[in-house]
N, C-alpha and C. Protein backbone atom coordinates (compact mmCIF):
# COMPACT_ATOMS: atom_id res chain seq x y z
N UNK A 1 -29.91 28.09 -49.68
CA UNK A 1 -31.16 27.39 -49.72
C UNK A 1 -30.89 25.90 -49.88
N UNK A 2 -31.47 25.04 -49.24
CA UNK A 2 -31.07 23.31 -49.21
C UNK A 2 -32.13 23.35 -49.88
N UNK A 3 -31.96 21.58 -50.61
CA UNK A 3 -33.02 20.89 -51.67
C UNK A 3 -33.77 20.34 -50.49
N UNK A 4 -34.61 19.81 -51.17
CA UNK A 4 -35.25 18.71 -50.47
C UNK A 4 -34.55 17.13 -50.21
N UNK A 5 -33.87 17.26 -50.91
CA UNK A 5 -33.21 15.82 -51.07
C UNK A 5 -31.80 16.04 -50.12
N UNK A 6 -31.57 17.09 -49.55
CA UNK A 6 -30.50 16.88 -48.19
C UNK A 6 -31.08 16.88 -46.89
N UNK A 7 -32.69 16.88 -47.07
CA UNK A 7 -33.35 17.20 -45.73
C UNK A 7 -32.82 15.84 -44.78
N UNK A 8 -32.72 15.85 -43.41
CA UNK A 8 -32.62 14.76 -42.68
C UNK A 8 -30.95 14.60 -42.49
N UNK A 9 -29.96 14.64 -43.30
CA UNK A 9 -29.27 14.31 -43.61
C UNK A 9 -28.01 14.46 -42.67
N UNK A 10 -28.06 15.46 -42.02
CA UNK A 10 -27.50 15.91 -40.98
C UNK A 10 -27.31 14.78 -39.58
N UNK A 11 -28.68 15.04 -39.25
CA UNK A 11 -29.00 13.97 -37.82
C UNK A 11 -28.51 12.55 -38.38
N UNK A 12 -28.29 11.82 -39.82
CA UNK A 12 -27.61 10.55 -39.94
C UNK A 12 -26.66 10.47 -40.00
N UNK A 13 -25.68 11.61 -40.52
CA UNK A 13 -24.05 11.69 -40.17
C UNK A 13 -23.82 11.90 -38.79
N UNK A 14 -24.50 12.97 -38.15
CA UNK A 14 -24.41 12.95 -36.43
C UNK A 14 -23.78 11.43 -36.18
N UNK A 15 -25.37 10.68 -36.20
CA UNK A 15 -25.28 9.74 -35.46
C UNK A 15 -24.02 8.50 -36.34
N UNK A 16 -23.94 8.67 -37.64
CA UNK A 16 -23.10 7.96 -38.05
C UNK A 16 -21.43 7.83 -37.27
N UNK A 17 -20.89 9.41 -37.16
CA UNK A 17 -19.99 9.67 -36.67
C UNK A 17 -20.09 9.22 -35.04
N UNK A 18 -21.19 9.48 -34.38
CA UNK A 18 -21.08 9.37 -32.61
C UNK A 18 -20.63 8.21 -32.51
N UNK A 19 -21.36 6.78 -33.58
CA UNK A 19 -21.46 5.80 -33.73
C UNK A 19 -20.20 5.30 -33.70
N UNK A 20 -18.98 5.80 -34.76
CA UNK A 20 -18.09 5.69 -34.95
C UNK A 20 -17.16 5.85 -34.14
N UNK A 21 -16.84 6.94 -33.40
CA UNK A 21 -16.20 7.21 -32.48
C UNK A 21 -16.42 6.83 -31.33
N UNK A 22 -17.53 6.62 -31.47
CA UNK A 22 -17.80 5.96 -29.72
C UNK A 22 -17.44 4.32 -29.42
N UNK A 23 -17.25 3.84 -30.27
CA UNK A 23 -17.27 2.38 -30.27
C UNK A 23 -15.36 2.49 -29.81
N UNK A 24 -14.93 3.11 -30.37
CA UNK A 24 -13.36 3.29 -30.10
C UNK A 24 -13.03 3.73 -28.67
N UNK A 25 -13.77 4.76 -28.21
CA UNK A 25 -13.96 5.29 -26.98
C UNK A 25 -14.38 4.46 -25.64
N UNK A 26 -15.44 3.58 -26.15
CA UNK A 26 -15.68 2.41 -25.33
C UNK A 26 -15.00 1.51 -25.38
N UNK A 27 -14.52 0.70 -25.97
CA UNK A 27 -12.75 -0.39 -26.13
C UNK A 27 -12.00 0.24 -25.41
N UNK A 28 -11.46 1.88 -25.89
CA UNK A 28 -10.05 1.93 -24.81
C UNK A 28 -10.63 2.50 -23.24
N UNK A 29 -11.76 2.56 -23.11
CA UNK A 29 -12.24 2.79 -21.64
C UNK A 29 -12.40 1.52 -20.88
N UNK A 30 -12.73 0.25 -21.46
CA UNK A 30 -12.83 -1.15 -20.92
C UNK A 30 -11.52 -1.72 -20.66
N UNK A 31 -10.25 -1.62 -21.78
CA UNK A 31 -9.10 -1.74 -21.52
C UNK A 31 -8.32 -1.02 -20.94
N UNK A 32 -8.58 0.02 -20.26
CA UNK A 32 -7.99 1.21 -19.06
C UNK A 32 -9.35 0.95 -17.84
N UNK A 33 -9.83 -0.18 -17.90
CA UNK A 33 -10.29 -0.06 -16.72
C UNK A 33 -9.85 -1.68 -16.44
N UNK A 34 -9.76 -2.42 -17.29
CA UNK A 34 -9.34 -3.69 -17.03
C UNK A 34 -7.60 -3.57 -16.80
N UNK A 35 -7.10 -2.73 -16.94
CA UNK A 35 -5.50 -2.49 -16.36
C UNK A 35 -5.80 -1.79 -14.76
N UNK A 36 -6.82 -1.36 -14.40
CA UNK A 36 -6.72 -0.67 -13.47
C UNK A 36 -7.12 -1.05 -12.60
N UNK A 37 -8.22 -2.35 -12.96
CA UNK A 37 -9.01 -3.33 -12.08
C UNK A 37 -7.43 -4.60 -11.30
N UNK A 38 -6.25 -4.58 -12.47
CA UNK A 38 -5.47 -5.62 -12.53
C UNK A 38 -4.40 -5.11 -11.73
N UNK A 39 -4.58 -3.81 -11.80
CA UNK A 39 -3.10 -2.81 -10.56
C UNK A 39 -4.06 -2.87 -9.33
N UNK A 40 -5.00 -2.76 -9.14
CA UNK A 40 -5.20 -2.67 -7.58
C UNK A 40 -5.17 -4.53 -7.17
N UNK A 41 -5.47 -5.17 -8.08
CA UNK A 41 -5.05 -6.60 -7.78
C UNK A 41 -4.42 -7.03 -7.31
N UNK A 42 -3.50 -6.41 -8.29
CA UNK A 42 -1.42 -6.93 -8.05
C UNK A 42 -1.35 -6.00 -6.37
N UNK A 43 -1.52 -5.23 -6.11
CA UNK A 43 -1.47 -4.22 -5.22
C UNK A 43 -1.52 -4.93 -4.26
N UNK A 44 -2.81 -5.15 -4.18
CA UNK A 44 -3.34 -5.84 -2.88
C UNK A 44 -2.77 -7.27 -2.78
N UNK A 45 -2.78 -7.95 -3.60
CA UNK A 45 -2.02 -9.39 -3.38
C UNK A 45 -0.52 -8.95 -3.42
N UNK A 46 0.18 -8.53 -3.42
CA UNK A 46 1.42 -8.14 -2.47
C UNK A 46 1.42 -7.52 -1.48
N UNK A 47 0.48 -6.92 -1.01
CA UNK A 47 0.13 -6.00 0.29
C UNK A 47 -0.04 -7.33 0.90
N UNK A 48 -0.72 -7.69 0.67
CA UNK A 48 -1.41 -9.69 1.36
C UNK A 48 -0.65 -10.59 1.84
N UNK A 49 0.07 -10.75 0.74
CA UNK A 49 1.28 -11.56 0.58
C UNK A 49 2.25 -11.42 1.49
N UNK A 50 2.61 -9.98 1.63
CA UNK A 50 3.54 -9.52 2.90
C UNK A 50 3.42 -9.59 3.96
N UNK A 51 2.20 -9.42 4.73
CA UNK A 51 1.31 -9.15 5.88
C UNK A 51 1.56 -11.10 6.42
N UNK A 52 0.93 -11.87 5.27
CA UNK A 52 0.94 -13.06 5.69
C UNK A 52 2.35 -13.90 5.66
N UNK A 53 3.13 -13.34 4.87
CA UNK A 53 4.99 -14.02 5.43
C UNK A 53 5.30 -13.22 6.27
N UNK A 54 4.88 -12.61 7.10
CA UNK A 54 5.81 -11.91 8.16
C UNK A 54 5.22 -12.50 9.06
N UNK A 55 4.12 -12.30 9.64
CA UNK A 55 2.94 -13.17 10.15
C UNK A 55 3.21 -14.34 10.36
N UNK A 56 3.37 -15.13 9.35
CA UNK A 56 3.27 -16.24 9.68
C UNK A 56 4.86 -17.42 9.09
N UNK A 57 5.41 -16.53 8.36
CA UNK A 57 6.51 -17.19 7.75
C UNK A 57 6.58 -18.44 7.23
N UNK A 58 4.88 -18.67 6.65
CA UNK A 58 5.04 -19.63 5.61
C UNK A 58 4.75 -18.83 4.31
N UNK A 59 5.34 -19.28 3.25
CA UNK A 59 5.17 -18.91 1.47
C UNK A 59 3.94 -19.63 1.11
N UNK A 60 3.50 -20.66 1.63
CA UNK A 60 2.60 -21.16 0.76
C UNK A 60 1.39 -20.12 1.65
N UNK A 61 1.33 -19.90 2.34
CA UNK A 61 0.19 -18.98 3.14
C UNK A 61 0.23 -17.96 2.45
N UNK A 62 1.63 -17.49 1.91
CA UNK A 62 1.57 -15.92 1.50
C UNK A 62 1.03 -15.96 0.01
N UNK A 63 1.45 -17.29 -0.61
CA UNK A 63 0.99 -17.47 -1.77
C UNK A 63 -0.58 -17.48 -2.09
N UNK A 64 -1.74 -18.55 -0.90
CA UNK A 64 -2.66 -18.12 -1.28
C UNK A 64 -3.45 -16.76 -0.57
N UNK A 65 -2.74 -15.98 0.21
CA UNK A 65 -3.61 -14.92 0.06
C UNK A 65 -3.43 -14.05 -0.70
N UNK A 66 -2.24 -13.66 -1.60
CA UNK A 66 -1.84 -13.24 -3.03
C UNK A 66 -3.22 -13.96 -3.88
N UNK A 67 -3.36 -15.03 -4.10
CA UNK A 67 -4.40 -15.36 -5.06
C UNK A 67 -5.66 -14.98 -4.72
N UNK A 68 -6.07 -15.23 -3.12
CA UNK A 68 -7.17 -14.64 -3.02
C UNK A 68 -7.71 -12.68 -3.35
N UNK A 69 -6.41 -12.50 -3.03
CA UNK A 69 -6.44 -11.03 -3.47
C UNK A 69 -6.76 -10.74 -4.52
N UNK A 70 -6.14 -11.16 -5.98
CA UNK A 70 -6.39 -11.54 -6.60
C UNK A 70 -7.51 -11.84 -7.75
N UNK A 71 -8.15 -12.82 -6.86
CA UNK A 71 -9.49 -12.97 -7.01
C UNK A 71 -10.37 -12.21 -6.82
N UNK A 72 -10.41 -11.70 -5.88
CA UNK A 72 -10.97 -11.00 -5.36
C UNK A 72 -11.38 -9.65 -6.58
N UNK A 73 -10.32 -9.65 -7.30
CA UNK A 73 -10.42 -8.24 -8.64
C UNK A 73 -10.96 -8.87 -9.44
N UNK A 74 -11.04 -10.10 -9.61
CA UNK A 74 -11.83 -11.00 -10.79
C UNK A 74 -10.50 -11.13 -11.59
N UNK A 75 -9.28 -11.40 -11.36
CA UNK A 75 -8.46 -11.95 -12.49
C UNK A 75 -8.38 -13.66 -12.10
N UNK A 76 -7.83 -14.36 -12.66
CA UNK A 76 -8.10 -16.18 -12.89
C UNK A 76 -6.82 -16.71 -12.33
N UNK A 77 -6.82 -17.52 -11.54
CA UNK A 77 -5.98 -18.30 -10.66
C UNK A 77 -4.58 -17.87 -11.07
N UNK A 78 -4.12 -18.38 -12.12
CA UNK A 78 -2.75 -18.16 -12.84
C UNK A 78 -2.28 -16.96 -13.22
N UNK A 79 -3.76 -16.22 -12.86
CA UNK A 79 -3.02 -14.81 -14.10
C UNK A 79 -1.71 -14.22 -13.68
N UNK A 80 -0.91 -14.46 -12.53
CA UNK A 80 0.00 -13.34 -12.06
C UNK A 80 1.22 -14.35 -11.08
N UNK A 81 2.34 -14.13 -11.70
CA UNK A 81 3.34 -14.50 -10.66
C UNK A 81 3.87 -13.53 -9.72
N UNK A 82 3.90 -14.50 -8.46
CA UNK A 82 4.13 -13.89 -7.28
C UNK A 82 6.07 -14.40 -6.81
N UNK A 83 6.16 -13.41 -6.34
CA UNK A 83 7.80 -13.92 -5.82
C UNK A 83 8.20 -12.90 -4.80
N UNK A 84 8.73 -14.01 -3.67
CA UNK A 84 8.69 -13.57 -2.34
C UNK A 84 10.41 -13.48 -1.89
N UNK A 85 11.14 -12.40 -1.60
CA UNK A 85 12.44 -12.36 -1.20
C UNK A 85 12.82 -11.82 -0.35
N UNK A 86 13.63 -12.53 0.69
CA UNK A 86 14.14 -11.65 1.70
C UNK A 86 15.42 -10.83 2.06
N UNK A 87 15.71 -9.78 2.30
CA UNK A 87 16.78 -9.39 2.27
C UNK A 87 18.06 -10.31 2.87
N UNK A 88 17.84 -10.93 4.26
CA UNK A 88 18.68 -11.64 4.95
C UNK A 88 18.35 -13.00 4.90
N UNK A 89 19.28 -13.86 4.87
CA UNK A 89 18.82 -15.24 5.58
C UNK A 89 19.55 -15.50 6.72
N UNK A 90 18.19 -15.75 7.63
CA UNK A 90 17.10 -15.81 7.97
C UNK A 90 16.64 -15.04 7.96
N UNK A 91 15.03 -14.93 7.30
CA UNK A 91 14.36 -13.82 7.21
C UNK A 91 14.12 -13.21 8.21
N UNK A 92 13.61 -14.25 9.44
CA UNK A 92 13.13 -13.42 10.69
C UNK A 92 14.25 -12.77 11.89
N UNK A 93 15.01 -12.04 11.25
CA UNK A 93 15.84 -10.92 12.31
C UNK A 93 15.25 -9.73 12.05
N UNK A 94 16.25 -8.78 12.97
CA UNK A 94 16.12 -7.18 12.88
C UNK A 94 16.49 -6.65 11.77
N UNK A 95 16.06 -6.22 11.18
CA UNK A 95 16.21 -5.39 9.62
C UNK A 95 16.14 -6.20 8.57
N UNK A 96 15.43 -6.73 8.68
CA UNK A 96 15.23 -8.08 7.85
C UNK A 96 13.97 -7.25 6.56
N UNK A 97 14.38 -7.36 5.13
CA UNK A 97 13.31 -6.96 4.27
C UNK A 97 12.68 -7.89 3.78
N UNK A 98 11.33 -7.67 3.60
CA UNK A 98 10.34 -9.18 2.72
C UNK A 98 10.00 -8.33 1.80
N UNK A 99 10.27 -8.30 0.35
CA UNK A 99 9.79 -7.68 -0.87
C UNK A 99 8.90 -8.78 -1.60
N UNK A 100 7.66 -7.98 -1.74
CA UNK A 100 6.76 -9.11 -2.32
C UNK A 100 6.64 -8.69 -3.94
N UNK A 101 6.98 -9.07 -4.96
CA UNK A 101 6.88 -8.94 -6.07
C UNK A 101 5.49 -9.88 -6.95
N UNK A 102 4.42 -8.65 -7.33
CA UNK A 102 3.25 -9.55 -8.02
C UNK A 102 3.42 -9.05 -9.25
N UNK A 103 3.54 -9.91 -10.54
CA UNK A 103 3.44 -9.38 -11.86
C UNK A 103 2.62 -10.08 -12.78
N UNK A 104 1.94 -9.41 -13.55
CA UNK A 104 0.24 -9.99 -14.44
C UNK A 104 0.22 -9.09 -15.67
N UNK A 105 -0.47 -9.88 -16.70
CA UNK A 105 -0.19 -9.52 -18.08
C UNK A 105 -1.73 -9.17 -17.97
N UNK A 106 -2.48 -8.40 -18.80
CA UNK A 106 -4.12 -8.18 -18.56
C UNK A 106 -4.12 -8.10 -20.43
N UNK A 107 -5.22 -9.00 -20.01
CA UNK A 107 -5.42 -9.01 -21.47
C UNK A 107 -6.29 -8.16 -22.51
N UNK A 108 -5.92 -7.64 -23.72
CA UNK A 108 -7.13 -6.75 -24.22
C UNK A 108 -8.20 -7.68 -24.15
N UNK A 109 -8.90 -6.42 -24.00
CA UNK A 109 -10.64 -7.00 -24.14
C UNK A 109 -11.16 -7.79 -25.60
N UNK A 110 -11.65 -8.73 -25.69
CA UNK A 110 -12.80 -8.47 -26.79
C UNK A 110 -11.65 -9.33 -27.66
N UNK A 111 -10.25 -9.67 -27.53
CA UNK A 111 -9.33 -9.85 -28.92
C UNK A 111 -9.57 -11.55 -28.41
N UNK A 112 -9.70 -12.20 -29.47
CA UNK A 112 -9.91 -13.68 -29.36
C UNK A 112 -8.32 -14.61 -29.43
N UNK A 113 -8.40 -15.50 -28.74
CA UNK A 113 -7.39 -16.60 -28.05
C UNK A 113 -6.60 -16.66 -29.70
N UNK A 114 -6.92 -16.91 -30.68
CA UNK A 114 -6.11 -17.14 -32.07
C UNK A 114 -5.36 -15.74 -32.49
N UNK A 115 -5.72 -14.71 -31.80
CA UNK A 115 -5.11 -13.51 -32.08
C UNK A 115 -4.16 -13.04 -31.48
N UNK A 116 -4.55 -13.24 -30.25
CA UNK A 116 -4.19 -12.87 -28.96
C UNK A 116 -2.26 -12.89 -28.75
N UNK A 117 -2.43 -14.28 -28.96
CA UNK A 117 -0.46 -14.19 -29.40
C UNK A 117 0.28 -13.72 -30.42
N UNK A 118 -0.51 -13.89 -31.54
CA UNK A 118 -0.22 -12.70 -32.68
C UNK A 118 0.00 -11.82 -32.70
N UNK A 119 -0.61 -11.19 -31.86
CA UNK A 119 -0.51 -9.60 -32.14
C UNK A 119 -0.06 -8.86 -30.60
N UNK A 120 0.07 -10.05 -29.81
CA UNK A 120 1.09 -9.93 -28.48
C UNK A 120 -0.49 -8.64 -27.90
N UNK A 121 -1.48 -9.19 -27.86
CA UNK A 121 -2.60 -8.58 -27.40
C UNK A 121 -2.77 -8.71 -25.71
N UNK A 122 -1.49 -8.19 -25.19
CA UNK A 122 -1.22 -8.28 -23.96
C UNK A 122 -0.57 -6.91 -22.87
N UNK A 123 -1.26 -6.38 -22.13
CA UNK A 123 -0.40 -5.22 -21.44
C UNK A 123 0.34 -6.02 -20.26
N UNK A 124 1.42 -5.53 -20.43
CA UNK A 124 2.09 -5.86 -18.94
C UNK A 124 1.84 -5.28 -18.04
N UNK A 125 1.54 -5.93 -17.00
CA UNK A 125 1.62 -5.01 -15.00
C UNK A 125 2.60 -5.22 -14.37
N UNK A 126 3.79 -4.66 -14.07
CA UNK A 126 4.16 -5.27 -13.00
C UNK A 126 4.04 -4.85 -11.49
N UNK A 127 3.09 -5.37 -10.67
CA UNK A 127 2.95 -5.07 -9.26
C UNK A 127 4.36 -5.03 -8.34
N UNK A 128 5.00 -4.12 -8.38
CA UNK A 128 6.36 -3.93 -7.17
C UNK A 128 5.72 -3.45 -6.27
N UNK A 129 5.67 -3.83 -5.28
CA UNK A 129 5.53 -3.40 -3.76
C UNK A 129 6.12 -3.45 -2.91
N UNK A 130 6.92 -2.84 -2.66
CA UNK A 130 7.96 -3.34 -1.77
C UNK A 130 7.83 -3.61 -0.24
N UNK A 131 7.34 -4.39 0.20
CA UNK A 131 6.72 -4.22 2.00
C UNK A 131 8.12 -4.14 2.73
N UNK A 132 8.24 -2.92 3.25
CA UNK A 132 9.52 -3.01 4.27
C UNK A 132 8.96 -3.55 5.55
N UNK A 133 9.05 -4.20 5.76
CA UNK A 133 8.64 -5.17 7.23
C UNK A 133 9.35 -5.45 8.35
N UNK A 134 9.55 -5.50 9.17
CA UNK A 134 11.40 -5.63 9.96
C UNK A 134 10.17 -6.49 10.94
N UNK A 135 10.39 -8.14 10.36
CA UNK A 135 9.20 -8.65 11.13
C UNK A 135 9.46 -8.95 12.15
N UNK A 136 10.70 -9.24 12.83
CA UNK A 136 11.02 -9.53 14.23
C UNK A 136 11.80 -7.97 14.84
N UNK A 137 12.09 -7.23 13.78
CA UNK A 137 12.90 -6.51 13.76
C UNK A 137 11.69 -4.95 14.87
N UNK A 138 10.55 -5.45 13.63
CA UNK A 138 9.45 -3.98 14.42
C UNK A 138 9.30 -4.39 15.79
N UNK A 139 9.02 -5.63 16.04
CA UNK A 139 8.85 -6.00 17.47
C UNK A 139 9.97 -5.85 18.43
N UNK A 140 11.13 -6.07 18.39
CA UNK A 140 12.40 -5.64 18.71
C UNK A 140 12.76 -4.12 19.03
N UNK A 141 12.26 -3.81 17.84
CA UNK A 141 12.73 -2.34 18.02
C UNK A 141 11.27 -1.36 19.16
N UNK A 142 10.23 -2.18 18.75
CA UNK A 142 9.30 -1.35 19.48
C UNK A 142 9.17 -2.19 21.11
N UNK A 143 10.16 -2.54 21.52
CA UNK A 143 10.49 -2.88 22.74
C UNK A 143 11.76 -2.37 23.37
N UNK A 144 12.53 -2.30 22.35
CA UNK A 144 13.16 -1.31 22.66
C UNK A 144 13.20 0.16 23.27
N UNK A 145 12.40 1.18 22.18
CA UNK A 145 11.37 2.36 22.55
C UNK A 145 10.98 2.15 23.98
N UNK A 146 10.31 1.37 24.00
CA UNK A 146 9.79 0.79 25.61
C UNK A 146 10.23 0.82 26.59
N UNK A 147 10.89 0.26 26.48
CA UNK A 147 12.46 -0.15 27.56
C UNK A 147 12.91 1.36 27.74
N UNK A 148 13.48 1.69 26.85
CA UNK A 148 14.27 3.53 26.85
C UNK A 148 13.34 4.40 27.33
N UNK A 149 11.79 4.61 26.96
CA UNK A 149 11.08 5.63 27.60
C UNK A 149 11.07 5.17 29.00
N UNK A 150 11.20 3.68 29.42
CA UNK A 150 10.69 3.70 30.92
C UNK A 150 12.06 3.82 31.61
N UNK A 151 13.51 3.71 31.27
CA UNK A 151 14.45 4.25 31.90
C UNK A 151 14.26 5.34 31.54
N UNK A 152 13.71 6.62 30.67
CA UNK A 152 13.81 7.75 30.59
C UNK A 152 12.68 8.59 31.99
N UNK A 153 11.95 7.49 32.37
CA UNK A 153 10.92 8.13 32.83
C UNK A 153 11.36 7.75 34.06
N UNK A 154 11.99 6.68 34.66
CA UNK A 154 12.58 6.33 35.83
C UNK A 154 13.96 7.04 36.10
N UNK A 155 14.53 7.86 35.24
CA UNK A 155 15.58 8.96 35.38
C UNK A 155 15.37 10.09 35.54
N UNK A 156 13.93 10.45 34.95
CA UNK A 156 13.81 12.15 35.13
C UNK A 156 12.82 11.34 37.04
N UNK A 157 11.94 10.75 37.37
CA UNK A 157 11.73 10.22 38.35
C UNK A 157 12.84 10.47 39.97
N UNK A 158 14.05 10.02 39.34
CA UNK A 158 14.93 9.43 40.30
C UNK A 158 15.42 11.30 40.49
N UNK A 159 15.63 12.01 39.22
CA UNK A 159 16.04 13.14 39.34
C UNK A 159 15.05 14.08 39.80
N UNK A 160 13.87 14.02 39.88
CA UNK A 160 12.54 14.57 40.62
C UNK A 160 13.09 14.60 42.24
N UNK A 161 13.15 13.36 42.43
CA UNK A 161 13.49 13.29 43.97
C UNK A 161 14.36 13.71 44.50
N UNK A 162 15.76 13.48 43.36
CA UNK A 162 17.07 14.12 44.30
C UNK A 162 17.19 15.15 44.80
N UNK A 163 16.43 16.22 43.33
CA UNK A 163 16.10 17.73 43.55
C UNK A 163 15.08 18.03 44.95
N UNK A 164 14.31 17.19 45.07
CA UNK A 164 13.27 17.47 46.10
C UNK A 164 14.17 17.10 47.50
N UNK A 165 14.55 16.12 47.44
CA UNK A 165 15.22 16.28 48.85
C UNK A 165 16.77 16.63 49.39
N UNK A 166 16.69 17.45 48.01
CA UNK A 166 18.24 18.80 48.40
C UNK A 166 18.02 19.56 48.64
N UNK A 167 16.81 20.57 48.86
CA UNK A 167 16.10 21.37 49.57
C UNK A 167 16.35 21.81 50.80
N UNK A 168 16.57 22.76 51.21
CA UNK A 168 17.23 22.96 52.49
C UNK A 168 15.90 23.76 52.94
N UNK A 169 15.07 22.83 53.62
CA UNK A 169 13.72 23.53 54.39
C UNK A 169 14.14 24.44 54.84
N UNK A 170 14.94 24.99 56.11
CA UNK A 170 15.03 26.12 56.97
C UNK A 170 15.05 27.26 55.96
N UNK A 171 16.22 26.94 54.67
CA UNK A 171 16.00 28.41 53.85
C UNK A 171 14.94 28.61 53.75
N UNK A 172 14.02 27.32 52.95
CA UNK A 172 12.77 27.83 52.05
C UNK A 172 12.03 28.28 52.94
N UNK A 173 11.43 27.85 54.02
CA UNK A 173 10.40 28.48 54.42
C UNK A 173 10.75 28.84 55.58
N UNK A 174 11.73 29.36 55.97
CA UNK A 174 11.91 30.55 56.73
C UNK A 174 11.76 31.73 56.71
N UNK A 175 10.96 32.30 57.45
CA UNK A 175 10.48 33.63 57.90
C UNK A 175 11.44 34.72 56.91
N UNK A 176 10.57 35.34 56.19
CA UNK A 176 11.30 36.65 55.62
C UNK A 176 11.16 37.67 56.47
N UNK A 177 12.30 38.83 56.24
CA UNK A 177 12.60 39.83 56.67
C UNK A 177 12.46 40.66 55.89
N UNK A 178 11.68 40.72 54.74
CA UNK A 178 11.12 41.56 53.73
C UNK A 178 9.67 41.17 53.57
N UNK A 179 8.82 42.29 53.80
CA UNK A 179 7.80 42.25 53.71
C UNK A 179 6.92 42.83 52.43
N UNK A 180 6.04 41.69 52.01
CA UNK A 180 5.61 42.14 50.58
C UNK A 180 4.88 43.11 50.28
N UNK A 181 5.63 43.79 49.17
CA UNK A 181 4.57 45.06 48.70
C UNK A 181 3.26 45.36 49.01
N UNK A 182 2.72 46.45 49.64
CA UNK A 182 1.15 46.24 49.74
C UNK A 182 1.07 46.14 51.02
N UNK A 183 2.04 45.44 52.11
CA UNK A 183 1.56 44.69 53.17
C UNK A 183 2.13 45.25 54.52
């Protein structure tokens, strides 16, 4: 049997506790979405980054479409260093790699600038992407392909014909002396 004096009492711990726990629940859901907002960032501004040094084989081009990418997630001009390397020098041969490296620190939510280094209130990202690119190299090679299917196709061609006119008409369509079943 309850008193009167526990009536209610229930529904204010409920909500005391939801209260409680939920506030924790919402922080690490803002800070797992602000890391996740900051990986497709990094992502894409090295996806970017690559596309536009192969393209175009300037760094400062590749650099700002890395930032615009970037931006584009809502992180802030500086947030992320970019670094661009090529396997060979000169970059632009056959098998040539452009690895675009984007890396960004995302900051917890909500923790203020006096804290922030204190308590190293910082996740690391590092965006590796590796763009294998073979920028003169794909074009090269897919002319290559080219080249080989159309001597492949001008060989079975050339061999079409030889076969066709080794044919010894009189055999082929000379009159049989066997007459077909039925007939």
């Amino acid at each position: 049997m309850t008193t009167s004096s526990e009536r209610g009492s229930a529904i204010v711990e409920f909500h005391f506790l939801g209260v409680l726990l939920l506030i924790p629940l919402v922080y690490i859901l803002l800070a797992v979405l602000d890391v996740q907002r900051a990986s497709y960032g990094v992502t894409q501004a090295a996806r970017e980054a690559g596309r536009i040094y192969v393209a175009t084989g300037e760094e400062a081009a590749a650099r700002l479409a890395a930032r615009v990418a970037l931006t584009d997630q809502g992180m802030q001009e500086g947030a992320a260093d970019i670094a661009i390397r090529c396997s060979v020098t000169p970059c632009y041969q056959p098998g040539a790699e452009v690895t675009v490296t984007v890396g960004a620190n995302v900051r917890l939510p909500f923790v203020p600038d006096v804290l922030a280094g204190a308590i190293n209130a910082q996740i690391p990202l590092i965006g590796f992407v590796m763009i294998v690119i073979l920028a003169v190299g794909v074009v090269a090679n897919a002319s290559k392909a080219f080249v080989y299917r159309r001597s492949l196709a001008s060989w079975a061609d050339g061999a079409a014909i030889a076969a066709a006119q080794s044919i010894a008409e009189d055999v082929v369509y000379a009159p049989s002396e066997t007459s077909m079943p039925g007939g």
